[in-house]
N, C-alpha and C. Protein backbone atom coordinates (compact mmCIF):
# COMPACT_ATOMS: atom_id res chain seq x y z
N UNK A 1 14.01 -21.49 -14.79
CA UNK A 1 13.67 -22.89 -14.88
C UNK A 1 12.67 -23.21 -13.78
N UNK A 2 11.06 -23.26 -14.18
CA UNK A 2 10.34 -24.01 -13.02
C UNK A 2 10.96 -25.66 -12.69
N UNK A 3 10.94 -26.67 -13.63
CA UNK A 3 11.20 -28.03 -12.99
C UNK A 3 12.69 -28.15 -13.30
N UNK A 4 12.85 -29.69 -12.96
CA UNK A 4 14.26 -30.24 -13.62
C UNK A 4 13.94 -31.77 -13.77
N UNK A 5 13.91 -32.86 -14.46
CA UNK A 5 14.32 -34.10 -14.71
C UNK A 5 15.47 -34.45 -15.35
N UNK A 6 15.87 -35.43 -14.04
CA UNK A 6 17.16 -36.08 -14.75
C UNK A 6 16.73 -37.46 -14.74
N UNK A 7 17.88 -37.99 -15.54
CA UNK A 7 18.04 -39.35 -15.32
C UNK A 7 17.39 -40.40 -14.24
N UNK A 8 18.24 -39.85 -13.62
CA UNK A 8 17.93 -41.04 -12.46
C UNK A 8 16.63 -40.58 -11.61
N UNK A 9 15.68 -40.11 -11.81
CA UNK A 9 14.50 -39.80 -11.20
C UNK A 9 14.33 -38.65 -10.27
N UNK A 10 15.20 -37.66 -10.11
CA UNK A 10 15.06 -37.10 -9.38
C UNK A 10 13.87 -35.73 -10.32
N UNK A 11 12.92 -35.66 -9.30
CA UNK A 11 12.08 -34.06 -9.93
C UNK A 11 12.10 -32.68 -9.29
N UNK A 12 13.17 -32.17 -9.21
CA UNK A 12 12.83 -30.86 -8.62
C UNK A 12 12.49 -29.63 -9.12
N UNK A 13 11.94 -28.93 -8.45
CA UNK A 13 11.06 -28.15 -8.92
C UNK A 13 11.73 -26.52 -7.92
N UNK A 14 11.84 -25.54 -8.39
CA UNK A 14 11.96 -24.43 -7.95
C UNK A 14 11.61 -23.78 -6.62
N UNK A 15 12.12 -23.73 -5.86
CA UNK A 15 11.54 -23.21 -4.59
C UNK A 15 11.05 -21.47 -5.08
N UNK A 16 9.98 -21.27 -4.46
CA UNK A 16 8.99 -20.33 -4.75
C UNK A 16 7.91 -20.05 -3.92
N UNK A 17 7.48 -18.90 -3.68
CA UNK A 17 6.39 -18.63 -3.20
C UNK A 17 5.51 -19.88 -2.86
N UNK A 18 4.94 -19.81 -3.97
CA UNK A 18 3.86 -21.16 -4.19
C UNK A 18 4.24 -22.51 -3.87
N UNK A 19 5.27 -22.92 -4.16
CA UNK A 19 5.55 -24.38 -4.34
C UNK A 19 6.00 -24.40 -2.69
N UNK A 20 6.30 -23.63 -2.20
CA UNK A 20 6.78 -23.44 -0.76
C UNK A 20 5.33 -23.79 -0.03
N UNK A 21 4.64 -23.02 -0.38
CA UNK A 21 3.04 -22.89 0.02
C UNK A 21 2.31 -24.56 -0.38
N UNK A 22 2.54 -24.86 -1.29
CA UNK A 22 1.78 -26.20 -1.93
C UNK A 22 2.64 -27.72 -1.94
N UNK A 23 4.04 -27.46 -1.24
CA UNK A 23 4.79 -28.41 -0.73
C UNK A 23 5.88 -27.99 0.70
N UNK A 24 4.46 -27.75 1.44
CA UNK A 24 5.50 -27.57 2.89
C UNK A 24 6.57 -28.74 3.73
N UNK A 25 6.10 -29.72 3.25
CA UNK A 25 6.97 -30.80 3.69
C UNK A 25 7.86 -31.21 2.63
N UNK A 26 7.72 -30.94 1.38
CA UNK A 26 8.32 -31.43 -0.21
C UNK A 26 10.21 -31.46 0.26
N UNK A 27 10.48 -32.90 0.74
CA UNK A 27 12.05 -32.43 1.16
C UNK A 27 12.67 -31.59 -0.25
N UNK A 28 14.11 -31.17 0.00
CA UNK A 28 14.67 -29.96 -0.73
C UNK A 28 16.02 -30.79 -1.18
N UNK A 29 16.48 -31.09 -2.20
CA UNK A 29 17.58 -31.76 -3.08
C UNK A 29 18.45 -31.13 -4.09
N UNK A 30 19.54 -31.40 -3.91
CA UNK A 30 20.77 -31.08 -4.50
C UNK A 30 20.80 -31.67 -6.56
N UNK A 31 19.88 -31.11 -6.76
CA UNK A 31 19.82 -31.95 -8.48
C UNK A 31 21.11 -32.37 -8.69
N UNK A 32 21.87 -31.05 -8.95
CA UNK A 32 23.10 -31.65 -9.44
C UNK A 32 24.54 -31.05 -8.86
N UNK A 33 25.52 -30.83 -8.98
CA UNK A 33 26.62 -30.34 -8.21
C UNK A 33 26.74 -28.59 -8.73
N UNK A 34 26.78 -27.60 -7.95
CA UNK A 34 26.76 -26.28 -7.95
C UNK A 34 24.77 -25.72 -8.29
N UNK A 35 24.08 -26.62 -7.86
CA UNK A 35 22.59 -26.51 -8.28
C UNK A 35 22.20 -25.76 -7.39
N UNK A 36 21.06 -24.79 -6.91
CA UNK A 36 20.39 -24.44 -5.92
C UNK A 36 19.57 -25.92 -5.71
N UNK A 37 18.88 -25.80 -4.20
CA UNK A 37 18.06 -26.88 -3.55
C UNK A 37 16.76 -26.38 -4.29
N UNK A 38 16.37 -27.69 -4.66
CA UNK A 38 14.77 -27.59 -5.21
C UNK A 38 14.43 -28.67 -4.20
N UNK A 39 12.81 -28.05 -4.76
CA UNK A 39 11.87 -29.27 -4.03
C UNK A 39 11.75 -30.82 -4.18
N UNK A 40 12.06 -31.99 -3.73
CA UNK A 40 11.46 -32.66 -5.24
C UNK A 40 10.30 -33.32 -4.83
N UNK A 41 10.04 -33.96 -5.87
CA UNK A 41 8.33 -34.18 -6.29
C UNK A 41 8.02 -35.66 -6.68
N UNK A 42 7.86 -36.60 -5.66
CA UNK A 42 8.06 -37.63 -6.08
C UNK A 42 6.88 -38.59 -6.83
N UNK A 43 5.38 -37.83 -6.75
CA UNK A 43 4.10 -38.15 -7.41
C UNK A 43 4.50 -37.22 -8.49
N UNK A 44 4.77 -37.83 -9.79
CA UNK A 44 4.72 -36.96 -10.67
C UNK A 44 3.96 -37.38 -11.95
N UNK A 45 3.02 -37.99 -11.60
CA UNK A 45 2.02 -38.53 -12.21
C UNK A 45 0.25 -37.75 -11.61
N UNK A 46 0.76 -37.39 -10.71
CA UNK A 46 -0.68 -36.36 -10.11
C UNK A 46 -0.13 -35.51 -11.38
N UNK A 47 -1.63 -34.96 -12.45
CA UNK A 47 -1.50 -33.99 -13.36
C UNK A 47 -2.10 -32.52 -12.56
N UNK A 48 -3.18 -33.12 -12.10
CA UNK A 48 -4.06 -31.90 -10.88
C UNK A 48 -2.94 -31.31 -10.65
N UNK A 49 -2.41 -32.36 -9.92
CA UNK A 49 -1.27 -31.39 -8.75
C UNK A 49 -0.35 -30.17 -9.66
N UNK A 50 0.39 -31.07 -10.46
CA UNK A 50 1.40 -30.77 -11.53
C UNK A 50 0.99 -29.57 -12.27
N UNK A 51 -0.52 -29.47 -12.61
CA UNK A 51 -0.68 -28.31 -13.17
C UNK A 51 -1.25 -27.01 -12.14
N UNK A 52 -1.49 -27.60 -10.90
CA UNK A 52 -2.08 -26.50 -10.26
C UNK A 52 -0.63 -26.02 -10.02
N UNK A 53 0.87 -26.38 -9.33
CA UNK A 53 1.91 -25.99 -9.42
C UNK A 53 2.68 -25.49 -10.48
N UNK A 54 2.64 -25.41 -11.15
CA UNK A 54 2.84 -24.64 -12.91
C UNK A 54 2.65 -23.40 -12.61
N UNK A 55 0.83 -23.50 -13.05
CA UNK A 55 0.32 -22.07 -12.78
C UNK A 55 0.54 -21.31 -11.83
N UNK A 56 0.58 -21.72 -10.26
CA UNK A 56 0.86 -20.73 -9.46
C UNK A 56 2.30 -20.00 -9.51
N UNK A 57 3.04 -20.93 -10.09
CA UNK A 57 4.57 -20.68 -10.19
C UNK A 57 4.73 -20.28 -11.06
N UNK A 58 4.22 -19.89 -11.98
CA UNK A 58 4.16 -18.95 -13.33
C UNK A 58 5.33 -17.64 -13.26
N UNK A 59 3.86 -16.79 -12.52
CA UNK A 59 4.20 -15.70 -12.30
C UNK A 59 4.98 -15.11 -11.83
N UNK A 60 5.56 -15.93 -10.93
CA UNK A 60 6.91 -15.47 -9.53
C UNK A 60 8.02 -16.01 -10.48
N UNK A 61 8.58 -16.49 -11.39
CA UNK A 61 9.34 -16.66 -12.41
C UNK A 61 9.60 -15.49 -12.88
N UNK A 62 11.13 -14.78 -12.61
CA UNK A 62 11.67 -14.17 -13.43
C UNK A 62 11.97 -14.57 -14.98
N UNK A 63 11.40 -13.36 -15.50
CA UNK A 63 11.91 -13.11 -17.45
C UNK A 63 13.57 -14.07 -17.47
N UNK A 64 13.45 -15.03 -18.41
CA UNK A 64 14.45 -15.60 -18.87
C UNK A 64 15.81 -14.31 -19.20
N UNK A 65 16.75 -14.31 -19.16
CA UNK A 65 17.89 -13.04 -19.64
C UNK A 65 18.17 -12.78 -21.19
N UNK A 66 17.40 -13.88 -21.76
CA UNK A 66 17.67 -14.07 -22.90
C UNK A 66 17.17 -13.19 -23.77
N UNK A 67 15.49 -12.99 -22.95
CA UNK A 67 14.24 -12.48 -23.61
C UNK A 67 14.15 -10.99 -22.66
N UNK A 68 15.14 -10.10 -21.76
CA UNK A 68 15.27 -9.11 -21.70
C UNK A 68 15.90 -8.11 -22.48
N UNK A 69 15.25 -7.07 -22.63
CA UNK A 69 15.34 -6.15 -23.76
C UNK A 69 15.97 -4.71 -23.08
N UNK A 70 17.16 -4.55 -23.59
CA UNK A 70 18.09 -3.35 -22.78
C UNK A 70 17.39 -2.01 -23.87
C-alpha cells in the first residue's frame, strides 16, 4: 500500500526511501490501531507533488503477496 485515506482526513503515505527523502519534516501518524507510522500529507491537492511521490515510491514497493508466483 503506497497511500491511505480515511475518513476523517488523515493522508498517510508509506515511509520509504523517497518519501523519507521528499518529506523530511512530513510528521509520522498512527492511521489506524495496529497500523505502521506513515507520513501524513496534509497538501493533498499539490498534484506535482503527489505525482512526483508516486513515482519515486513506485519502485521501492514490494510485489503485492497476492501477485507472487511460488
Amino acid at each position: 500500500m503506497i497511500f491511505l485515506l480515511l475518513e476523517e482526513g488523515v493522508n498517510g503515505f508509506k515511509q520509504t526511501k523517497s518519501s523519507k527523502k521528499l518529506m523530511p519534516d512530513a510528521p509520522l501518524e498512527f492511521p489506524y490501531e495496529g497500523a505502521r507510522e506513515m507520513f501524513l500529507v496534509e497538501d493533498i491537492d499539490n498534484k506535482e507533488f503527489l505525482n512526483r511521490l508516486f513515482n519515486d515510491m513506485y519502485d521501492e514497493l514490494p510485489v503485492p503477496k497476492k501477485y507472487l508466483t511460488i
